[in-house]
N, C-alpha and C. Protein backbone atom coordinates (compact mmCIF):
# COMPACT_ATOMS: atom_id res chain seq x y z
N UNK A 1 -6.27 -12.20 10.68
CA UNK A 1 -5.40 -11.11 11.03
C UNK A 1 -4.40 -10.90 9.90
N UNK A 2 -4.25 -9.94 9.68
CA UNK A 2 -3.08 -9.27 8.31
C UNK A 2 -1.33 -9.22 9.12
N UNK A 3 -0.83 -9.43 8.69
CA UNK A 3 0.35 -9.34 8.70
C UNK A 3 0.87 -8.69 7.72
N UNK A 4 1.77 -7.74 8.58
CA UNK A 4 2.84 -6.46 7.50
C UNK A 4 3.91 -7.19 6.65
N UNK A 5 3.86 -6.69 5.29
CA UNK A 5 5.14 -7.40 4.96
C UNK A 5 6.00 -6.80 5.26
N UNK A 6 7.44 -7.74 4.84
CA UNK A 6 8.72 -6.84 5.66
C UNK A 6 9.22 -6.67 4.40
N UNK A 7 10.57 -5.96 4.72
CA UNK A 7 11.59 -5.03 3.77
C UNK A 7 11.86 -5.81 3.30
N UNK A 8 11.83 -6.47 1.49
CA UNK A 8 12.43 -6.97 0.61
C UNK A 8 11.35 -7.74 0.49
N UNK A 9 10.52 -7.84 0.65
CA UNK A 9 8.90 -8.42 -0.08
C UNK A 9 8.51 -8.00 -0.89
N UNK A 10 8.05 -9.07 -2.54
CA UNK A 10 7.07 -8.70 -3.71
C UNK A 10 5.87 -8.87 -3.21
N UNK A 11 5.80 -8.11 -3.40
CA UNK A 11 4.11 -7.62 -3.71
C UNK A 11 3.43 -7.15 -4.44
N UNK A 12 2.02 -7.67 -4.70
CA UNK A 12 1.33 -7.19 -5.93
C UNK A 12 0.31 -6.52 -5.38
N UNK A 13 0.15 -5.16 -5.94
CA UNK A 13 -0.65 -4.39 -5.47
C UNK A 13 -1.99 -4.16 -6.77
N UNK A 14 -2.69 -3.07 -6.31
CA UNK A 14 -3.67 -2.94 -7.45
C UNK A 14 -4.59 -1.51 -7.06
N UNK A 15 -4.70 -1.37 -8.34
CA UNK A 15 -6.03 -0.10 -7.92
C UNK A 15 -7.03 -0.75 -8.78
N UNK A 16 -8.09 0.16 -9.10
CA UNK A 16 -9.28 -0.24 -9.31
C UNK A 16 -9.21 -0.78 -11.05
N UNK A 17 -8.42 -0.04 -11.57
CA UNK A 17 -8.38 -0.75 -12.99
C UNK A 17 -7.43 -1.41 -13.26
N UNK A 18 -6.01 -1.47 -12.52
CA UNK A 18 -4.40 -2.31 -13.05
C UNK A 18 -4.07 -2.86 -11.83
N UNK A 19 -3.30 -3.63 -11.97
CA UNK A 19 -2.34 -4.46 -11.43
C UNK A 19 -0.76 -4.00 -11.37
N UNK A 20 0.04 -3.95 -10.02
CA UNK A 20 1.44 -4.11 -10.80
C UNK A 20 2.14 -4.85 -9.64
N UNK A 21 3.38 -5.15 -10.10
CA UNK A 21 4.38 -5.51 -8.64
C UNK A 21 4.98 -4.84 -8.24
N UNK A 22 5.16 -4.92 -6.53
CA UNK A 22 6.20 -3.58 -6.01
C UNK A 22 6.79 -4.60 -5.07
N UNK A 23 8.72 -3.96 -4.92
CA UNK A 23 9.07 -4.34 -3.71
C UNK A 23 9.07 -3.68 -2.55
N UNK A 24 9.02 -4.24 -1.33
CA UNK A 24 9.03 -3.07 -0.23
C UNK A 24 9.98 -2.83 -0.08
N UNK A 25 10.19 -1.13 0.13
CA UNK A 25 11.45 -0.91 0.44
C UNK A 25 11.26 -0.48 1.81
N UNK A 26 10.39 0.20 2.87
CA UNK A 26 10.23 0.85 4.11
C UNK A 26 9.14 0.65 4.61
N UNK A 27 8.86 0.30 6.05
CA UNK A 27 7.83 -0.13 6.79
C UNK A 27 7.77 1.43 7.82
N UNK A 28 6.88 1.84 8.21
CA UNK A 28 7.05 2.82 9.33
C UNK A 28 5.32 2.68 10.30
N UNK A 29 5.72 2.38 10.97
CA UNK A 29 4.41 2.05 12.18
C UNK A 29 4.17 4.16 12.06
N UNK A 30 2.25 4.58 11.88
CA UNK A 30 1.98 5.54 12.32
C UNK A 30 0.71 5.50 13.48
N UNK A 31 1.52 5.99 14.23
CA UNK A 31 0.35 6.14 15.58
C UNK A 31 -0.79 7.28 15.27
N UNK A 32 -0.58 7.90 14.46
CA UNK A 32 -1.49 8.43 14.51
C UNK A 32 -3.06 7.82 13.36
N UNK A 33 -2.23 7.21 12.59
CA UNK A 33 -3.45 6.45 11.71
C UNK A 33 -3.57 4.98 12.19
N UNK A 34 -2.73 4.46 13.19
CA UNK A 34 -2.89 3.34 13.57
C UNK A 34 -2.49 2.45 12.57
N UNK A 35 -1.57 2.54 11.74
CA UNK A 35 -1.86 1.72 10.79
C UNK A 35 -0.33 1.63 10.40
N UNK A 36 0.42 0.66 9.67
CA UNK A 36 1.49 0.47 8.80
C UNK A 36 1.57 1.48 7.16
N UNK A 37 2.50 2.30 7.44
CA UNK A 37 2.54 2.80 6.08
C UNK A 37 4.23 2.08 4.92
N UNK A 38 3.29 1.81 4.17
CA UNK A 38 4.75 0.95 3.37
C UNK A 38 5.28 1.89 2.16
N UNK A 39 6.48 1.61 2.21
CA UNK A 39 6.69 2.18 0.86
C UNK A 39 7.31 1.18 -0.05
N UNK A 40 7.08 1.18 -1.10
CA UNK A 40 7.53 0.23 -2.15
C UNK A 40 8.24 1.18 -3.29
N UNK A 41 8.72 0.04 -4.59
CA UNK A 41 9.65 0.57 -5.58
C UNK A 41 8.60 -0.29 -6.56
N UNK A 42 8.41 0.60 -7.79
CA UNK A 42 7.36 -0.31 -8.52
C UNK A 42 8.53 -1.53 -9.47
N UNK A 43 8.20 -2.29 -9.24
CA UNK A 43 9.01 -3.32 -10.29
C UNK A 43 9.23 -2.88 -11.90
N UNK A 44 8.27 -2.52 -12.51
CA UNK A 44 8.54 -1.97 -13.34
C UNK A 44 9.50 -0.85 -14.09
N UNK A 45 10.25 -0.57 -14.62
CA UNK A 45 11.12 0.61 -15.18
C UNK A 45 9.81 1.41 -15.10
N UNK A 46 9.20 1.92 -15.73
CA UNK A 46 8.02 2.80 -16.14
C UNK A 46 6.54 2.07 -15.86
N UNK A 47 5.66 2.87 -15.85
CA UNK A 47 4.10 2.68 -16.20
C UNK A 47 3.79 3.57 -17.19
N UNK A 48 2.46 3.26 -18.26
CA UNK A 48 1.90 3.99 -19.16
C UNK A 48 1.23 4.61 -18.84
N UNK A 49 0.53 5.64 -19.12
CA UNK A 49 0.40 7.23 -18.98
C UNK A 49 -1.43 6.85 -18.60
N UNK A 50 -1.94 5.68 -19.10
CA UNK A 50 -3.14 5.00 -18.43
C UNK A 50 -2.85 4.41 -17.03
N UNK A 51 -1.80 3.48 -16.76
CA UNK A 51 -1.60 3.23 -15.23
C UNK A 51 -1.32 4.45 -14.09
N UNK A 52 -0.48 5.24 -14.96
CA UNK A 52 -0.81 6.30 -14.18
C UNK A 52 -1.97 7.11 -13.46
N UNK A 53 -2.29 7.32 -14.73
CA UNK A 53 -3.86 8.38 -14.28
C UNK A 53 -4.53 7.47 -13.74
N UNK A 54 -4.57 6.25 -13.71
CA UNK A 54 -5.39 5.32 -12.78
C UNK A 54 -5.14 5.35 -11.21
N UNK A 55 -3.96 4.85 -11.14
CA UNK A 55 -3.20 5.14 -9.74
C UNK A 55 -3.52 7.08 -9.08
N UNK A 56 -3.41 7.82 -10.14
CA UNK A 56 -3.52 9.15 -9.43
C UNK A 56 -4.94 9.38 -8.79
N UNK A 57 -6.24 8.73 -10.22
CA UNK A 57 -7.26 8.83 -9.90
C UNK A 57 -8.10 7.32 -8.80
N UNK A 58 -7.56 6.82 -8.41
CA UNK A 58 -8.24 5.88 -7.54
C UNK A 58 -7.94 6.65 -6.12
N UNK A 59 -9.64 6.68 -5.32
CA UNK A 59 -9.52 7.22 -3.90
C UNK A 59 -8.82 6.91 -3.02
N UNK A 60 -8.34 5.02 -2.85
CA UNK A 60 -7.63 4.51 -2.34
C UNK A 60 -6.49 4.53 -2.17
N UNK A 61 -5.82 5.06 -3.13
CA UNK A 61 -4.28 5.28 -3.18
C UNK A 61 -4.13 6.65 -2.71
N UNK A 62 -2.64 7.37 -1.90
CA UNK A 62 -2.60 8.89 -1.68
C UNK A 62 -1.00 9.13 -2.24
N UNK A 63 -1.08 9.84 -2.94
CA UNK A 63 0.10 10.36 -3.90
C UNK A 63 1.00 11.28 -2.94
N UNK A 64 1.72 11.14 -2.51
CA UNK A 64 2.70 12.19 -1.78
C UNK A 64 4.06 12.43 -2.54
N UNK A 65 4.70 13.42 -2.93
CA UNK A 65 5.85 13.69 -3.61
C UNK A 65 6.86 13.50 -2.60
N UNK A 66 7.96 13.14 -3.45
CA UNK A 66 9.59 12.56 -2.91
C UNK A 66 10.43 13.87 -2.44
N UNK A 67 10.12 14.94 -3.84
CA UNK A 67 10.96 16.14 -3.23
C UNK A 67 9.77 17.28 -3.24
N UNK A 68 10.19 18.30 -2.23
CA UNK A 68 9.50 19.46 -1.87
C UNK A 68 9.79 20.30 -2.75
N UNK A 69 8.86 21.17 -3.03
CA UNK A 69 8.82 22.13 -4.50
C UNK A 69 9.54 23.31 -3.63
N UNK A 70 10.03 23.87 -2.89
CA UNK A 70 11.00 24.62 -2.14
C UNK A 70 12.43 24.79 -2.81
């Protein structure tokens, strides 16, 4: 059985080609996906313009923006 991490947990995450560390910053239970959605802060100041396009292009990951283009 998996257990959620909680708020102020490192964690190392990954997509299909990199590695990085994130802390959690927000847990939110969704009933509708059944599932824990986390949000983290990447440890890093920056990623390179390859971790990026990796993270954008892996299926597994879903990119949602912070602010609304409004």
């Amino acid at each position: 059985m998996r257990v959620a991490p909680k708020v102020g947990d490192d964690l190392e995450l990954s997509t299909r080609t990199d590695a990085f560390h994130a802390t959690v910053k927000r847990l939110d239970w969704h009933d509708d996906k059944s599932r824990f959605v986390v949000t983290c802060h990447c440890a890093q100041r920056s990623m390179t313009q390859e971790e990026y396009d990796g993270l954008g292009a892996d299926p597994d990951w879903t990119m949602r923006p912070l602010v609304s283009g409004n």
